[in-house]
C-alpha atoms as a PDB file:
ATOM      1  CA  UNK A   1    -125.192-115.686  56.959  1.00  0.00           C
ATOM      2  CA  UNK A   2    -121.578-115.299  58.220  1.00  0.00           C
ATOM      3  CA  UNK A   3    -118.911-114.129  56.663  1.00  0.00           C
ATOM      4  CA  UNK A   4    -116.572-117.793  56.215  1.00  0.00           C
ATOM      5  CA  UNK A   5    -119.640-119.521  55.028  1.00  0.00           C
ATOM      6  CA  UNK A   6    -120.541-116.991  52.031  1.00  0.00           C
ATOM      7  CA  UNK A   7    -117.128-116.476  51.331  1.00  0.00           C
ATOM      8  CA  UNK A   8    -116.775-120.625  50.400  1.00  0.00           C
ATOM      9  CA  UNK A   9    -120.701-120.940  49.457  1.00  0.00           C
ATOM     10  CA  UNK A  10    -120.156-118.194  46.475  1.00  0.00           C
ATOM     11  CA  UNK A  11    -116.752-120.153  45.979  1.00  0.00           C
ATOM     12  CA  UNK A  12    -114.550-116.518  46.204  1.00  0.00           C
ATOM     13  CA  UNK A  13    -112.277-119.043  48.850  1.00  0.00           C
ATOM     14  CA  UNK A  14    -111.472-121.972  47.772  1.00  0.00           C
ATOM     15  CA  UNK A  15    -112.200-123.459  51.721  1.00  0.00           C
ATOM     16  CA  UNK A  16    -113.933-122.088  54.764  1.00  0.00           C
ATOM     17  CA  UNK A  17    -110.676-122.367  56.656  1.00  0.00           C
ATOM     18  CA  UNK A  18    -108.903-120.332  54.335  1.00  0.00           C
ATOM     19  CA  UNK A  19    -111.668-117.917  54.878  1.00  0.00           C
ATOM     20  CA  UNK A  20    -111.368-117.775  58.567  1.00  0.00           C
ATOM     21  CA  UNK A  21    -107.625-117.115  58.620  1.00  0.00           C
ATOM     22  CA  UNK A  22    -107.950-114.231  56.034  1.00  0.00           C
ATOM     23  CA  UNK A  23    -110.185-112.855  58.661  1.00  0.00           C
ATOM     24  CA  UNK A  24    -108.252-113.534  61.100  1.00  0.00           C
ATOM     25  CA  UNK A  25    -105.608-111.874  59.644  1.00  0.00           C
ATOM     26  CA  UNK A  26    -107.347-108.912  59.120  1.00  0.00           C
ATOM     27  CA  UNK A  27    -107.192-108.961  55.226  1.00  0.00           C
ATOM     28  CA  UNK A  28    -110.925-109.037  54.772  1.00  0.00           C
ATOM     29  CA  UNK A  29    -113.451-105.907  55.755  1.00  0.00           C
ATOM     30  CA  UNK A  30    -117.215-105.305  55.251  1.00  0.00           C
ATOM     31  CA  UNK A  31    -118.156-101.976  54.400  1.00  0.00           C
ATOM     32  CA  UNK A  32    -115.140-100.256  55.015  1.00  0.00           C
ATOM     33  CA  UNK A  33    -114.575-102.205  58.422  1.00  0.00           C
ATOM     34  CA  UNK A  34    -112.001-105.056  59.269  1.00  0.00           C
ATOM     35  CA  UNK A  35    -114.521-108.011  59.784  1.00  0.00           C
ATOM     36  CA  UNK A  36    -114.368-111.275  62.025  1.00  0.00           C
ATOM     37  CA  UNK A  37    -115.601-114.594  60.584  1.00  0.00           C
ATOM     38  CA  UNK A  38    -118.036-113.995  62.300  1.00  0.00           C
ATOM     39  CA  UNK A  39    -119.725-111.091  61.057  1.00  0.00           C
ATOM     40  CA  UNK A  40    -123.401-111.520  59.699  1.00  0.00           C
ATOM     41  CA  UNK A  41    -123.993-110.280  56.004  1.00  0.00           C
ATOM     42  CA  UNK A  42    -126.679-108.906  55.005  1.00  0.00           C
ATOM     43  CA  UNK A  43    -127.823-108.212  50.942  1.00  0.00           C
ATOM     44  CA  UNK A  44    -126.346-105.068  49.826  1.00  0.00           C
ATOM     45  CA  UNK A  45    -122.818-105.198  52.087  1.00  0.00           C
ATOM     46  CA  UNK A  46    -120.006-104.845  50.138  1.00  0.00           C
ATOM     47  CA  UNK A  47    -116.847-107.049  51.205  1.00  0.00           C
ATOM     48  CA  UNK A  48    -113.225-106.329  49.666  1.00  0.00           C
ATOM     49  CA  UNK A  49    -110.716-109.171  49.870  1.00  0.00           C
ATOM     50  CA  UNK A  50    -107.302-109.805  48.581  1.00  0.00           C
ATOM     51  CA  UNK A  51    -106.575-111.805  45.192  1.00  0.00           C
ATOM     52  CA  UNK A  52    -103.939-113.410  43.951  1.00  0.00           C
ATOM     53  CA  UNK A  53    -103.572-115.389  40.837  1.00  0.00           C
ATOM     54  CA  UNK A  54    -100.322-116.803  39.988  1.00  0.00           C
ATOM     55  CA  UNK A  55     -97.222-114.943  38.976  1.00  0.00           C
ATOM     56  CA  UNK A  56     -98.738-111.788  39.372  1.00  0.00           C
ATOM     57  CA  UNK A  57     -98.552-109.393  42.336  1.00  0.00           C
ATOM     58  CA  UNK A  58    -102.042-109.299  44.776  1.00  0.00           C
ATOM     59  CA  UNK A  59    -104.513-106.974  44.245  1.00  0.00           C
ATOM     60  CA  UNK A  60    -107.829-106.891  46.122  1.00  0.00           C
ATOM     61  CA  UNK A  61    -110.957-106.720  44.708  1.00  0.00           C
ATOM     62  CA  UNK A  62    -114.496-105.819  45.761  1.00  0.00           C
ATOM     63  CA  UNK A  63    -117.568-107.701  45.614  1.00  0.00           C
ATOM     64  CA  UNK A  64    -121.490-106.348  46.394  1.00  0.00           C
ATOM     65  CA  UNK A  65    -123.578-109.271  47.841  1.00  0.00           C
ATOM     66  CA  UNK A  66    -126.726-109.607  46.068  1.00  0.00           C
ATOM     67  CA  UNK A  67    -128.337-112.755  47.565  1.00  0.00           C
ATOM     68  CA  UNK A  68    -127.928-115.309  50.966  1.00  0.00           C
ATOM     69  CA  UNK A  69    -128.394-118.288  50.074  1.00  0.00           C
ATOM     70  CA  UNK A  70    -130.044-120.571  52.625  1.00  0.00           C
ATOM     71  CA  UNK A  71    -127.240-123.419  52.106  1.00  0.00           C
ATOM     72  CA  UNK A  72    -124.942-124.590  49.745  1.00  0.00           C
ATOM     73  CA  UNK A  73    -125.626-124.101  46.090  1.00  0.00           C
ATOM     74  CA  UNK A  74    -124.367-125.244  42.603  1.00  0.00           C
ATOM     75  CA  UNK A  75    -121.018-123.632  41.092  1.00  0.00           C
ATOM     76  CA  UNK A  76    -123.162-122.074  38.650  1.00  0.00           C
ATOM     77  CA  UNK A  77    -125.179-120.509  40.833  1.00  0.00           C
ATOM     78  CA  UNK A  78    -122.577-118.989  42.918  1.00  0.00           C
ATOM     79  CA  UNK A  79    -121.111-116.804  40.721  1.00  0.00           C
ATOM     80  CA  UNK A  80    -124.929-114.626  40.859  1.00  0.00           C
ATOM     81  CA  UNK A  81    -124.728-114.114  44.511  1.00  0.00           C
ATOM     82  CA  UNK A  82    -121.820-111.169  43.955  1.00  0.00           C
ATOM     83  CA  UNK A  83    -121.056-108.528  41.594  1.00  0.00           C
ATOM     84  CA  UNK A  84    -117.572-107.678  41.250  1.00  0.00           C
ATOM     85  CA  UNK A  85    -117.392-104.020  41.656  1.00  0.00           C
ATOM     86  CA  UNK A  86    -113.601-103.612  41.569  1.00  0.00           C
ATOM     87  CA  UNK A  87    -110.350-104.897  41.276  1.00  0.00           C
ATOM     88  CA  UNK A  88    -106.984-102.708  42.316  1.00  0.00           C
END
């Protein structure tokens, strides 16, 4: 699965576009690497991404992906395709 699509299947971005311009912004990276859109995922990968929520400064936090899902699934069921690892 690509990188925009998990990132808005497991609801971490709100949208897909907001997904692709983080990438293309370079703010995203998979395994240690800046990644594209693009970039196929496999189980295991771990992707760090910035976070922001409201007044406070951004951090970034890291997530380990634990399942691809084959399409779109239920908000309940997204939050079991990560594990949040850290947050900085």
């Amino acid at each position: 699965m690509r990188l925009d699509k998990f990132l808005q299947v497991s609801r971490l971005v709100k949208r897909r576009t907001i997904a692709n311009t983080l990438c293309s912004r370079g703010a995203v990276s998979v395994n240690g690497h800046v990644a594209k859109a693009g970039k196929m995922l496999t189980v295991g990968d771990i992707i760090r991404l910035p976070h922001s929520s409201g007044d406070e400064a951004a951090s970034e936090r890291e997530y380990e992906i634990l399942e691809l899902p084959s399409g779109n699934v239920s908000r309940a069921r997204a939050a079991t395709l990560y594990l949040l690892r850290s947050e900085r």
